[in-house]
Protein backbone atom coordinates (compact mmCIF):
# COMPACT_ATOMS: atom_id res chain seq x y z
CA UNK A 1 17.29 -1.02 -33.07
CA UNK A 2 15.90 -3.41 -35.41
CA UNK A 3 12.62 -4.42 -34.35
CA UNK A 4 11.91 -7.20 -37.11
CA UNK A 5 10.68 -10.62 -36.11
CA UNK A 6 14.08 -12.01 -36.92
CA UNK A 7 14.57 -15.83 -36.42
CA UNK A 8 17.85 -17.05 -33.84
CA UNK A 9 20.92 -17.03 -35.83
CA UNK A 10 19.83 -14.55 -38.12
CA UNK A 11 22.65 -11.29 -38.68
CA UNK A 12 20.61 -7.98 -37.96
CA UNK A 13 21.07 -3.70 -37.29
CA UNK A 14 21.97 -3.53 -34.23
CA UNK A 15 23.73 0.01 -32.54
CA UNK A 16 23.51 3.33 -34.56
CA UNK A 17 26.57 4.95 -36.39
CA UNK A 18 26.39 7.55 -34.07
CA UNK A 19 26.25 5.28 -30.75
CA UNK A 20 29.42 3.52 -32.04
CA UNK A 21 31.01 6.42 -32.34
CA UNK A 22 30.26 7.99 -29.45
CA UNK A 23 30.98 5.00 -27.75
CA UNK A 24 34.59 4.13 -29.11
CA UNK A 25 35.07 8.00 -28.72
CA UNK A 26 34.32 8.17 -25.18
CA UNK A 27 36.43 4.65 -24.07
CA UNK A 28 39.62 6.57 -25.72
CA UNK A 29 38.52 10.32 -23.73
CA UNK A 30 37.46 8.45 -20.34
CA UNK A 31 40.49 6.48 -20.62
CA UNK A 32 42.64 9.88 -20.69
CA UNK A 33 40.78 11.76 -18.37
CA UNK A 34 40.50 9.00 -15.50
CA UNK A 35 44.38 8.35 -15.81
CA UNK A 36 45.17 12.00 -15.90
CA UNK A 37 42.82 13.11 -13.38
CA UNK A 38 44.45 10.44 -10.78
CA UNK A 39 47.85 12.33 -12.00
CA UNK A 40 46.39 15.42 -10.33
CA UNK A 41 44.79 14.03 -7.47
CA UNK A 42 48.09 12.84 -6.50
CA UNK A 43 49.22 16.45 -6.17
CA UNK A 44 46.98 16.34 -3.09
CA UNK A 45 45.85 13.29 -2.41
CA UNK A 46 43.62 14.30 0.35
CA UNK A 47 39.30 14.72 0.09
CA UNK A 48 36.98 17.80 1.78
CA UNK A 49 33.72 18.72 2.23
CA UNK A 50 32.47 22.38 1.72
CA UNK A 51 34.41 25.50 0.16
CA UNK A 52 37.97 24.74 1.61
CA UNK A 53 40.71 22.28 2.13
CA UNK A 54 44.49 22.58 2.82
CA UNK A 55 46.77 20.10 5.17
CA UNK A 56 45.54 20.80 8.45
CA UNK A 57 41.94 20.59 7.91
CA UNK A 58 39.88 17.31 8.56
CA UNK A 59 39.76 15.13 5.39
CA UNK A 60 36.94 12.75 4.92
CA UNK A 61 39.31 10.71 2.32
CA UNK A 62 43.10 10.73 2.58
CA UNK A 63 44.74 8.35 0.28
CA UNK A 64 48.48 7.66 -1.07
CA UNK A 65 49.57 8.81 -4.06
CA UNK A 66 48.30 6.45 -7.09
CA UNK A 67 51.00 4.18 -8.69
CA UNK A 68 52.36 5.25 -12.12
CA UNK A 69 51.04 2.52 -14.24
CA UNK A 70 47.37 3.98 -13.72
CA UNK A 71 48.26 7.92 -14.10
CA UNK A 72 49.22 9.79 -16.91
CA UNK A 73 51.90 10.13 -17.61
CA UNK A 74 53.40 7.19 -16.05
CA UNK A 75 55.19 9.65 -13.40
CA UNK A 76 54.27 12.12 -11.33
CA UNK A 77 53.44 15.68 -13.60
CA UNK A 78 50.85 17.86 -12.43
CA UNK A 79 51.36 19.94 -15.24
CA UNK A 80 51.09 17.29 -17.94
CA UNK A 81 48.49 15.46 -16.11
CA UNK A 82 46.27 18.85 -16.55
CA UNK A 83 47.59 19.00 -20.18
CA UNK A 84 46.08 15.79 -21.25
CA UNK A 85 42.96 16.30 -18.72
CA UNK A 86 42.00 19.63 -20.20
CA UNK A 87 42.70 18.77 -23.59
CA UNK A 88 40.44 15.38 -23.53
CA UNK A 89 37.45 17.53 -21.51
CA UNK A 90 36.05 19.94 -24.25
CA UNK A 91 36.18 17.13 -26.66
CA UNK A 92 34.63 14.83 -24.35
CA UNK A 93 31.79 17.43 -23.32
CA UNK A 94 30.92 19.11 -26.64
CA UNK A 95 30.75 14.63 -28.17
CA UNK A 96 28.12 14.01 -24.74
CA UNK A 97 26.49 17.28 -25.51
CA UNK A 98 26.10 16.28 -29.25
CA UNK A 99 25.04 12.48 -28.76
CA UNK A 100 22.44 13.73 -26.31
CA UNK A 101 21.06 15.97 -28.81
CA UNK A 102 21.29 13.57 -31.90
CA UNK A 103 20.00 10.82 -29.78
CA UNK A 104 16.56 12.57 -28.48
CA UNK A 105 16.18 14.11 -32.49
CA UNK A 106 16.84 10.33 -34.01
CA UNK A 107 14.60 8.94 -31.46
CA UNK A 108 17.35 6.43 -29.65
CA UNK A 109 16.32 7.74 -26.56
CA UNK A 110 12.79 7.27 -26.89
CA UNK A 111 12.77 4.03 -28.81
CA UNK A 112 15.25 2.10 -26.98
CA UNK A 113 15.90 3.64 -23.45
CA UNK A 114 12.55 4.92 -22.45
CA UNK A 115 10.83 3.13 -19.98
CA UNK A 116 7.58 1.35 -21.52
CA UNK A 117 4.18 1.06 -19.71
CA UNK A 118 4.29 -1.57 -17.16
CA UNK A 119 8.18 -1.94 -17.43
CA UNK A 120 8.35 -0.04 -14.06
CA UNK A 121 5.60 -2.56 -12.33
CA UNK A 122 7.47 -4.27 -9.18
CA UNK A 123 6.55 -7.81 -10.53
CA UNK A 124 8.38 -7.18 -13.87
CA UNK A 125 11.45 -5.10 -12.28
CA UNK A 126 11.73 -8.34 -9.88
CA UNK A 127 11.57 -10.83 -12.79
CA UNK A 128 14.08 -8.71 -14.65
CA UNK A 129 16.75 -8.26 -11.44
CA UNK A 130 16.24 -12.31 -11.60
CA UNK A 131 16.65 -12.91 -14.42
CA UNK A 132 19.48 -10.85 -14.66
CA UNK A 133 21.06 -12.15 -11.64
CA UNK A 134 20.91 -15.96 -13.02
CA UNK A 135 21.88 -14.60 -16.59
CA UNK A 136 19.17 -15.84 -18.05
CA UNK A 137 19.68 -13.55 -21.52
CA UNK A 138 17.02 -13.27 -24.21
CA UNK A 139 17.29 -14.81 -27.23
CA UNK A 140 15.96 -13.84 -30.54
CA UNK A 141 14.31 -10.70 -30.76
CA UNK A 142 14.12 -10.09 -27.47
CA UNK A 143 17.75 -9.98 -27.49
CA UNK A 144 17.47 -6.78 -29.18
CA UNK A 145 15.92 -4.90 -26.64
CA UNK A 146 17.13 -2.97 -23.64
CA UNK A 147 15.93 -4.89 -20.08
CA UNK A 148 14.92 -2.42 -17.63
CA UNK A 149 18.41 -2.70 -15.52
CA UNK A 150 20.17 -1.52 -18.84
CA UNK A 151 17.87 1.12 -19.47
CA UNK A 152 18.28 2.57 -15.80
CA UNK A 153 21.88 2.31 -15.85
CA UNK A 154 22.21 3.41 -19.51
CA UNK A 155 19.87 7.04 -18.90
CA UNK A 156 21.43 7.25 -15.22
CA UNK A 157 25.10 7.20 -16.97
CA UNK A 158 24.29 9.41 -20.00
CA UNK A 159 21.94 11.60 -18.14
CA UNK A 160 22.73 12.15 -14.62
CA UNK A 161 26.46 10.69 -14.11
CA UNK A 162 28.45 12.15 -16.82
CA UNK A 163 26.80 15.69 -16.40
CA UNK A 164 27.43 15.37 -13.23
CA UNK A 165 31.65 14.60 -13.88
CA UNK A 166 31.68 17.53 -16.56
CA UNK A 167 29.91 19.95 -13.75
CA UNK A 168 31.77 19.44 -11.12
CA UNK A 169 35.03 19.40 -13.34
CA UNK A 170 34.16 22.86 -14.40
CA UNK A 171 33.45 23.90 -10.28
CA UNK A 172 36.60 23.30 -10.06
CA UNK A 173 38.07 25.67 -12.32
CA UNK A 174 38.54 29.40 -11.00
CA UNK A 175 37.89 30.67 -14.64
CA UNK A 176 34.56 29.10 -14.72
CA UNK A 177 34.11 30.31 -10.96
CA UNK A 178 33.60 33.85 -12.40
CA UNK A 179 31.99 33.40 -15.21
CA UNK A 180 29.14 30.81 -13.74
CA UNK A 181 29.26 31.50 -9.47
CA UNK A 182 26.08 29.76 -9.37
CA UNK A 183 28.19 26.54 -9.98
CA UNK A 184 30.20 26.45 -6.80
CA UNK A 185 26.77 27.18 -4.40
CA UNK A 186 25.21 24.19 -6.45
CA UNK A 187 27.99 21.70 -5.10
CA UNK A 188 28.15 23.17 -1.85
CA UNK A 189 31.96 24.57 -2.29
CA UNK A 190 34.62 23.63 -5.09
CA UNK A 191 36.00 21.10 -2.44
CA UNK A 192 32.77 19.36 -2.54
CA UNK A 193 32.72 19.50 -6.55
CA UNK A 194 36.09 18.12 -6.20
CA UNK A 195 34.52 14.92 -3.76
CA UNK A 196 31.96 14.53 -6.13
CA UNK A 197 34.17 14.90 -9.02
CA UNK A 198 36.63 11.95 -7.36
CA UNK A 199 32.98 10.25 -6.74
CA UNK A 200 31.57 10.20 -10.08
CA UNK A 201 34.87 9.08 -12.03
CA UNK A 202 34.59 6.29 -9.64
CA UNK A 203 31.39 5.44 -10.71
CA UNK A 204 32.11 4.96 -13.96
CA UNK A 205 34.84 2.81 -13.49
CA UNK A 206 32.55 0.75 -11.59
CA UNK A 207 30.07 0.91 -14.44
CA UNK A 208 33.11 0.31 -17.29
CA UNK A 209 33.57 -3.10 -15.21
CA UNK A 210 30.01 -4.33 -14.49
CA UNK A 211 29.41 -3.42 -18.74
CA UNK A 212 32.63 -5.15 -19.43
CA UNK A 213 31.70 -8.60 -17.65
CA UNK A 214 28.15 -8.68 -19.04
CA UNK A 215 29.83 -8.54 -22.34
CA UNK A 216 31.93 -11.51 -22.06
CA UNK A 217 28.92 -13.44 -20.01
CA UNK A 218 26.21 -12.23 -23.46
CA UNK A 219 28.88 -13.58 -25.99
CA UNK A 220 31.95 -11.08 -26.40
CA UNK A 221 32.54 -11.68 -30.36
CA UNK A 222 28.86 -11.18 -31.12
CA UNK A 223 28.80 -8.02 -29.03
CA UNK A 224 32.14 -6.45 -30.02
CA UNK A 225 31.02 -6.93 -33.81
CA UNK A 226 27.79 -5.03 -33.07
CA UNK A 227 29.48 -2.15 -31.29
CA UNK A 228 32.32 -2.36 -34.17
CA UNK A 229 29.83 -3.01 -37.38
CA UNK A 230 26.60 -2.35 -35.74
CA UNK A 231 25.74 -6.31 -37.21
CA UNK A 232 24.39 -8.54 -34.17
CA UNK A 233 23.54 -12.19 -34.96
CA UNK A 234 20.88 -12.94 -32.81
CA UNK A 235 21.47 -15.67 -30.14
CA UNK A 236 19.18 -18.70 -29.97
CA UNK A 237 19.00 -20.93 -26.90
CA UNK A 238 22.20 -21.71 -25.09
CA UNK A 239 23.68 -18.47 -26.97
């Protein structure tokens, strides 16, 4: 981020070249693999705990099958549904496993999303969860750095949630089952990847829609154009 002691109004740097792309990248992959991955849920529609699951065992989540216009393909394939959700998962994998790398060597991790001394002190969590709540956004400079919500949710999504969908995804796979057993006793059983799995994607969508609204609330334009250009006008008082 730019850190200069920009005036309101004023066009800065905003996002990295690399968190555009990974960012654009992973709206087109998550799109794939959420649709696609309901596709093959729907083959079973039905959600266990432990190492097994078939019809007559006790399902902690039984659902109907999801409607076409959120699966892909648009009608029920299990095999093309696993076509587009294996193809998208390397690619989306190897692109976390890069960013993650690029972003601890170019320092985006520790200058923008590491927590700073007295960030984590109750009193200014509380005035940030206020704040946040009212939508009381910074302005100027301020506007360019991560509040301690985003930087939690930010590091819990790049570092905890999205490993998380990529390891359970691979519990699930028998090939990987032999090649790294120590996968399947970490989740408890591949049925209990697979909850997690169903879990996690979940979670994202969740997080997709909370990121989405604060977007539109902070000024959509300004915001697309800095994940677009990485330019950011910075907003003055009444945005």
């Amino acid at each position: 981020m730019d850190s200069r002691p920009d005036t309101a109004g004023m066009i800065v740097r905003r996002h990295r070249l690399s968190t555009r792309l990974w960012h654009w990248l992973n709206a087109l992959l998550l799109y794939v693999l959420f649709t696609s991955g309901l596709g093959i849920f729907n083959a079973h529609p039905r959600l266990y705990w432990g190492h097994y699951g078939a019809n007559f065992d006790h399902a902690w989540l039984e659902l109907e099958r999801f409607p076409g216009w959120i699966t892909l393909p648009g009608h029920y394939s299990l095999a093309l549904s696993r076509h587009w959700h294996l193809a998208a998962a390397p690619i989306f994998a190897f692109a976390l496993l890069l960013y993650m790398v690029w972003s601890l060597a170019n320092r985006h991790v520790a200058d923008d999303l590491a927590f700073r001394r007295g960030e984590l002190a109750p009193r200014h969590v509380w005035r940030d969860i206020r704040d946040h709540a009212r939508l009381r956004f910074p302005t100027g400079v301020a506007a360019l750095r991560y509040n301690i919500l985003q930087k939690a949710s930010y590091i819990g999504v790049i570092f905890l949630l999205l490993p998380l969908v990529i390891l359970t995804g691979l519990t699930m796979s028998p090939g990987m089952n032999a090649a790294w057993p120590w996968l399947v006793d970490l989740f408890g059983g591949r049925q209990s990847a697979r909850s997690l799995h169903f879990l996690a994607a979940f979670a994202l969508v969740a997080f997709f829609l909370v990121h989405i609204l604060m977007v539109l609330l902070a000024g959509p334009l300004n915001e697309l154009r800095s994940i677009i250009t990485g330019r950011y006008r910075l907003p003055g008082e009444g945005r």
